[in-house]
PDB file of N, CA and C in Angstrom:
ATOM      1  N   UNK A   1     -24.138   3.841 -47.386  1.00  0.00           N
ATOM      2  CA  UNK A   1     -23.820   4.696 -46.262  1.00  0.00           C
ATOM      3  C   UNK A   1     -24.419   4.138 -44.970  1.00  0.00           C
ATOM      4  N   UNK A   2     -25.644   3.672 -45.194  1.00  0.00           N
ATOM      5  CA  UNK A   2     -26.173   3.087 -44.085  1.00  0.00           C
ATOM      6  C   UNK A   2     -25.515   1.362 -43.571  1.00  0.00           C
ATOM      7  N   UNK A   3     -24.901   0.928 -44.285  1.00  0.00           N
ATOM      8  CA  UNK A   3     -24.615  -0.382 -43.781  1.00  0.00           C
ATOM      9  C   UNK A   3     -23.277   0.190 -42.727  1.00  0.00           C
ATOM     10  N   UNK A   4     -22.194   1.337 -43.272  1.00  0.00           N
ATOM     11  CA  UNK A   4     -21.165   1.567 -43.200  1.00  0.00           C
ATOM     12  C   UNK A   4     -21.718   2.067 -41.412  1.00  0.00           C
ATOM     13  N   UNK A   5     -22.345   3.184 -41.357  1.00  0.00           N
ATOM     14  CA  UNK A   5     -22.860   2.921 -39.777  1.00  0.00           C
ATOM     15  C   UNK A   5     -22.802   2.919 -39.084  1.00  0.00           C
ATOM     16  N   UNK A   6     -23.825   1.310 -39.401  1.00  0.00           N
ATOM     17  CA  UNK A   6     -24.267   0.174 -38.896  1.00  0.00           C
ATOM     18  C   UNK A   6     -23.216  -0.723 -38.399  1.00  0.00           C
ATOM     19  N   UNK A   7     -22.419  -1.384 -39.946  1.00  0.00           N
ATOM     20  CA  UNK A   7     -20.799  -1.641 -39.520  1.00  0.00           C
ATOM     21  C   UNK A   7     -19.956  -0.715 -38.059  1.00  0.00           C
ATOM     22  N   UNK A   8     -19.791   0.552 -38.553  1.00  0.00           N
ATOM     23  CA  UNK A   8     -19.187   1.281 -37.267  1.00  0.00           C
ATOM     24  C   UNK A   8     -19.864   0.823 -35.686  1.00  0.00           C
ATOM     25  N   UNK A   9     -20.962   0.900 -35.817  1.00  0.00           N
ATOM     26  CA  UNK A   9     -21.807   0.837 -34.425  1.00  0.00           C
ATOM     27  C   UNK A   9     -21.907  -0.634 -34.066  1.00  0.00           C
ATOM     28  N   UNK A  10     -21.833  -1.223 -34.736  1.00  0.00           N
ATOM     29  CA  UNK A  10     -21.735  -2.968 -34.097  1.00  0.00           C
ATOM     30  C   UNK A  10     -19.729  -3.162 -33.499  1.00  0.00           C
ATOM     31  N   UNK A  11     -18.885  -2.529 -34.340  1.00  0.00           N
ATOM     32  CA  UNK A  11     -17.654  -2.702 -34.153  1.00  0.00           C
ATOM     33  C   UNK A  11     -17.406  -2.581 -32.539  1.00  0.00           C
ATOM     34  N   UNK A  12     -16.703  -3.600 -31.575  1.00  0.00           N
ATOM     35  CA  UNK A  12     -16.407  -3.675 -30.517  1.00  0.00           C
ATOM     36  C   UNK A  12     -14.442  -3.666 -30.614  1.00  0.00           C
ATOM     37  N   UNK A  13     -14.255  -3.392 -31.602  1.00  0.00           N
ATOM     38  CA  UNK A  13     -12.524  -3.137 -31.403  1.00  0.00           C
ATOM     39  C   UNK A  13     -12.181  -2.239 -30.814  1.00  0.00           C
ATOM     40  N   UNK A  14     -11.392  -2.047 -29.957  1.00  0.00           N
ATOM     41  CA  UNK A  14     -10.501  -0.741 -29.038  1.00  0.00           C
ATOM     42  C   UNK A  14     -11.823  -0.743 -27.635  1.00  0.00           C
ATOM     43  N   UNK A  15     -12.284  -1.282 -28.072  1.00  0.00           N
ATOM     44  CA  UNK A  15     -13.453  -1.433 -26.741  1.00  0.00           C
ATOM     45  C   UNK A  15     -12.962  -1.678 -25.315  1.00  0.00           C
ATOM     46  N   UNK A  16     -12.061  -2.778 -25.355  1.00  0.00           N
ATOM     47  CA  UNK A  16     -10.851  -3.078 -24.258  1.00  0.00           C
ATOM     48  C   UNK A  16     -10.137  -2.146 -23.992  1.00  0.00           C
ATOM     49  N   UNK A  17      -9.478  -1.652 -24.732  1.00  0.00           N
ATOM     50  CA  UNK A  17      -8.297  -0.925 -24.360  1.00  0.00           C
ATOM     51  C   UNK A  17      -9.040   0.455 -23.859  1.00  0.00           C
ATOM     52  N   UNK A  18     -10.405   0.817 -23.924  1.00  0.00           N
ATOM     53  CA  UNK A  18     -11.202   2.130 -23.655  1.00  0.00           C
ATOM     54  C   UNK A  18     -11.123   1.619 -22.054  1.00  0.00           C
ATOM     55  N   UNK A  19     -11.954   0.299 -21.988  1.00  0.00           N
ATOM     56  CA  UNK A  19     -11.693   0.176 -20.384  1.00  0.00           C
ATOM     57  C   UNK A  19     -10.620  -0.303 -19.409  1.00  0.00           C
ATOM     58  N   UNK A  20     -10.176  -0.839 -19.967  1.00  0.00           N
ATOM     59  CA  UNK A  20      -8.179  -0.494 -19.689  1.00  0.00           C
ATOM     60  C   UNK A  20      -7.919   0.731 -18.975  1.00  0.00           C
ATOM     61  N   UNK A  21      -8.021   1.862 -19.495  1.00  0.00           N
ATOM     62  CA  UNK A  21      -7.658   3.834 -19.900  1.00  0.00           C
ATOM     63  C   UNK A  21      -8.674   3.546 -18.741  1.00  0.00           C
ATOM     64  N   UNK A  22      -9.745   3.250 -18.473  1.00  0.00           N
ATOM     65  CA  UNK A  22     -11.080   4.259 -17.510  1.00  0.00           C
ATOM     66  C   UNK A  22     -10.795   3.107 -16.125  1.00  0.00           C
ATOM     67  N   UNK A  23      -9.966   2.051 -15.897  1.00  0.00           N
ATOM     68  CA  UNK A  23      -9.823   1.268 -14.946  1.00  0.00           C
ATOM     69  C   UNK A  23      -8.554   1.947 -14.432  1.00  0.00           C
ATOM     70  N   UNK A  24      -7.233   1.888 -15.297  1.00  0.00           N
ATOM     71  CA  UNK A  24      -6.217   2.567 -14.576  1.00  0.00           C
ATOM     72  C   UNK A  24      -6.351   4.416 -14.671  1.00  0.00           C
ATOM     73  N   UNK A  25      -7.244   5.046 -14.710  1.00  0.00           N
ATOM     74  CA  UNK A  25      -7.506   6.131 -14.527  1.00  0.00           C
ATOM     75  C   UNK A  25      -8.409   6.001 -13.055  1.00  0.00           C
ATOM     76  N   UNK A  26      -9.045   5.383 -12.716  1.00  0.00           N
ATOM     77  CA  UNK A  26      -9.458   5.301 -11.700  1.00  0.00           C
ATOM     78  C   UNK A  26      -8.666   4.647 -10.410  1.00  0.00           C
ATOM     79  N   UNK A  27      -7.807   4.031 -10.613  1.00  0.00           N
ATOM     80  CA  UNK A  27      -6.540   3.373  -9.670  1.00  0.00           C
ATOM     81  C   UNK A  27      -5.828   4.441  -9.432  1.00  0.00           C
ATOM     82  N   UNK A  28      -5.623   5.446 -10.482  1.00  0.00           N
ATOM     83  CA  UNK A  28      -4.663   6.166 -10.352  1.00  0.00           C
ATOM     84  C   UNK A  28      -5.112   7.273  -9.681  1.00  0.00           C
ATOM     85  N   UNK A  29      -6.480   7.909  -8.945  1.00  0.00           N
ATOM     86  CA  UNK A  29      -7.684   8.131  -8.505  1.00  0.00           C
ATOM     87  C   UNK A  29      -7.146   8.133  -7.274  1.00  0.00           C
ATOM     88  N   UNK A  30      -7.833   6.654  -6.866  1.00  0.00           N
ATOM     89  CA  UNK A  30      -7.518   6.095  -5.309  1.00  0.00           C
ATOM     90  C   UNK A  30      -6.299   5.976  -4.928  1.00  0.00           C
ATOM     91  N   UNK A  31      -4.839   6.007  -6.197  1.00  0.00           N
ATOM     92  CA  UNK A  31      -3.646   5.589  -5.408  1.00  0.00           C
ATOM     93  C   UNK A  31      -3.416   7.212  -4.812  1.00  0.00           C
ATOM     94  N   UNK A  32      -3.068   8.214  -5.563  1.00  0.00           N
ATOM     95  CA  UNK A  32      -2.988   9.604  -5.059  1.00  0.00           C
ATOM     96  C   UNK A  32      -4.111   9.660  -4.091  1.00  0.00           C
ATOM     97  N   UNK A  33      -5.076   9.244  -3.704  1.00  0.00           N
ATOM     98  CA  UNK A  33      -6.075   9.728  -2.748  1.00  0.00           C
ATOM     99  C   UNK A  33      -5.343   9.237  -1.257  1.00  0.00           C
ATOM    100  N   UNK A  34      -5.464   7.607  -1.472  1.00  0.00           N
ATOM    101  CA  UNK A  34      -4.499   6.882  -0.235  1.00  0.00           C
ATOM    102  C   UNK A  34      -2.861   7.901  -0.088  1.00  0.00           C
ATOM    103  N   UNK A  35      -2.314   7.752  -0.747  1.00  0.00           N
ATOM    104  CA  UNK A  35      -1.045   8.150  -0.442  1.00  0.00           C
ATOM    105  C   UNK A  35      -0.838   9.656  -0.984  1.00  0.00           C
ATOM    106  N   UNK A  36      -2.002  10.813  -0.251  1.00  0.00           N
ATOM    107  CA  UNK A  36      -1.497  11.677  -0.553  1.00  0.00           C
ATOM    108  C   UNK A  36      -1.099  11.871   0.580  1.00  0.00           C
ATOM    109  N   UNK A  37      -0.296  13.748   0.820  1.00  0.00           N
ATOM    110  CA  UNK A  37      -0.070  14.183   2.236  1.00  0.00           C
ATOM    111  C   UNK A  37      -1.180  14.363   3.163  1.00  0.00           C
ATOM    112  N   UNK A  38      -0.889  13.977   3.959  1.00  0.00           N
ATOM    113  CA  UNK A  38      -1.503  13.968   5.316  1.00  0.00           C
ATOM    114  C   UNK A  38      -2.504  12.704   5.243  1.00  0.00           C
ATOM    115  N   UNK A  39      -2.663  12.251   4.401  1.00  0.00           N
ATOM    116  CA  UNK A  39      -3.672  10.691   4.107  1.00  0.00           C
ATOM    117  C   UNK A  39      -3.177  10.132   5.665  1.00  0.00           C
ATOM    118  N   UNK A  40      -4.111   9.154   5.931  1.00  0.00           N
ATOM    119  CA  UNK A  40      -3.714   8.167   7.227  1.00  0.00           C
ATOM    120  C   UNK A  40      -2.816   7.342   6.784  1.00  0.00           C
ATOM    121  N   UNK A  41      -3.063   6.256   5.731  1.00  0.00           N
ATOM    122  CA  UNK A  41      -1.666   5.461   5.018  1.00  0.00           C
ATOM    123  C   UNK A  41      -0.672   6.363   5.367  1.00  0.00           C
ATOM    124  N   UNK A  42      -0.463   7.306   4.023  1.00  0.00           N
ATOM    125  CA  UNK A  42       0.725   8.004   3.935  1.00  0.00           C
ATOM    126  C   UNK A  42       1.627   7.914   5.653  1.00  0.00           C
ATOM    127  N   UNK A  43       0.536   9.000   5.943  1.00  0.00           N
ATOM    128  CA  UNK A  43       1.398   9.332   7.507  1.00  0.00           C
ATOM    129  C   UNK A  43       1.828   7.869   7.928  1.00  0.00           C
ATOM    130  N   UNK A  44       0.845   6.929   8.139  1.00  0.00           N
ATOM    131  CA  UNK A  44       1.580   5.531   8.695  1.00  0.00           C
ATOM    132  C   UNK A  44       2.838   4.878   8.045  1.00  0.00           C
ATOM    133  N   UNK A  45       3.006   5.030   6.709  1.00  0.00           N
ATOM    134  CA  UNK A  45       3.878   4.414   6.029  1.00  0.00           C
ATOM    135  C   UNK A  45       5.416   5.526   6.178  1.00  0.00           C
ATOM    136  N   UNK A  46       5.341   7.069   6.442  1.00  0.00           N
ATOM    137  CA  UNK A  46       5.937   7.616   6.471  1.00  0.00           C
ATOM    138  C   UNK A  46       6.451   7.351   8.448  1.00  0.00           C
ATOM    139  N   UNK A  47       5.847   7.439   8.979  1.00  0.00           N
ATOM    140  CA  UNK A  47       5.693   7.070  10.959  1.00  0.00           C
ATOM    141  C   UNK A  47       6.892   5.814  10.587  1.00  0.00           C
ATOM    142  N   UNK A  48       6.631   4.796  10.048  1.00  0.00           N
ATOM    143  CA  UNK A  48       7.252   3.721   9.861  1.00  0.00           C
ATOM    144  C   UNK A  48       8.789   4.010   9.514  1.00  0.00           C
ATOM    145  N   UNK A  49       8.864   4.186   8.232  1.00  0.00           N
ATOM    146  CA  UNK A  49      10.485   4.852   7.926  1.00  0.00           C
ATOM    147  C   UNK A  49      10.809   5.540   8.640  1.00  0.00           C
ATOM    148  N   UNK A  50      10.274   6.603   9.291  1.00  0.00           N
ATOM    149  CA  UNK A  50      11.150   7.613  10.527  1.00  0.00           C
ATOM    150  C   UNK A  50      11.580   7.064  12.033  1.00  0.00           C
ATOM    151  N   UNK A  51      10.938   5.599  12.147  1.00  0.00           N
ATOM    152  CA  UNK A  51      11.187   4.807  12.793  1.00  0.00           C
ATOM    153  C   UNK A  51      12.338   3.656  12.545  1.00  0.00           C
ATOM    154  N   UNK A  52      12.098   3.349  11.474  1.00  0.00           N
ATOM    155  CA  UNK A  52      13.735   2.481  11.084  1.00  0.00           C
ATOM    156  C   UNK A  52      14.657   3.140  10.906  1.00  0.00           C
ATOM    157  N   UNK A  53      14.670   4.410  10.141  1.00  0.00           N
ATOM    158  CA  UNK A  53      15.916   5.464  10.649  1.00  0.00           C
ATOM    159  C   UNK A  53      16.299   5.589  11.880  1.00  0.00           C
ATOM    160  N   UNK A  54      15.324   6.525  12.475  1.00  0.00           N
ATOM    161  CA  UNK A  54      15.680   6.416  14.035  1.00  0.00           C
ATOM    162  C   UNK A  54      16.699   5.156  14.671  1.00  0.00           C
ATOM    163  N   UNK A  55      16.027   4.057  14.199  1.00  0.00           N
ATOM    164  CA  UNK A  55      16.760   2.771  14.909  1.00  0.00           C
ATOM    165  C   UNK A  55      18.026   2.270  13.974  1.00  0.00           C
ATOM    166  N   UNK A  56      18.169   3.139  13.006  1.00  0.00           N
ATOM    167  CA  UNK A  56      19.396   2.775  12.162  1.00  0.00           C
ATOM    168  C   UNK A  56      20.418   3.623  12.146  1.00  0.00           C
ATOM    169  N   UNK A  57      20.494   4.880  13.392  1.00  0.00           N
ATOM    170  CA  UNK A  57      21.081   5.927  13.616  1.00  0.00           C
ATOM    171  C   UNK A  57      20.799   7.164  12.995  1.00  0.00           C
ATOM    172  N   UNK A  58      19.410   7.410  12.499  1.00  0.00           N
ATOM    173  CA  UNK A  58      19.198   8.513  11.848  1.00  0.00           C
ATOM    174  C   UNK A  58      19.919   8.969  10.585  1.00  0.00           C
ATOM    175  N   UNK A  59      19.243   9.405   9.868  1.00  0.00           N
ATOM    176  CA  UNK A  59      19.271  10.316   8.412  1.00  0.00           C
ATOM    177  C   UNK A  59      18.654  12.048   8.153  1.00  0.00           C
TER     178      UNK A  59
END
């Protein structure tokens, strides 16, 4: 019972893929943070398209 564990607690498999999950959980964090409403991005990236419309005859 005790080697078995021991075995468990040395095992580094799925170890990657744990920080994989906790890296794009955190991207996914900052991307909704940047591009939420009223964010400065957002508004700039949105300022932008209402500007090539404008100059493309509006939508």
């Amino acid at each position: 019972m005790k080697a078995a564990i021991l075995n468990f607690l040395r095992d580094e498999e799925g170890a990657t893929a744990i920080e994989y999950g906790i890296i794009a959980g955190m991207m996914a964090v900052l991307l909704t943070t940047v591009f939420a409403d009223g964010g400065t991005l957002g508004l700039a990236i949105k300022g932008v398209f209402t500007r090539i419309s404008t100059a493309l005859g509006g939508a």
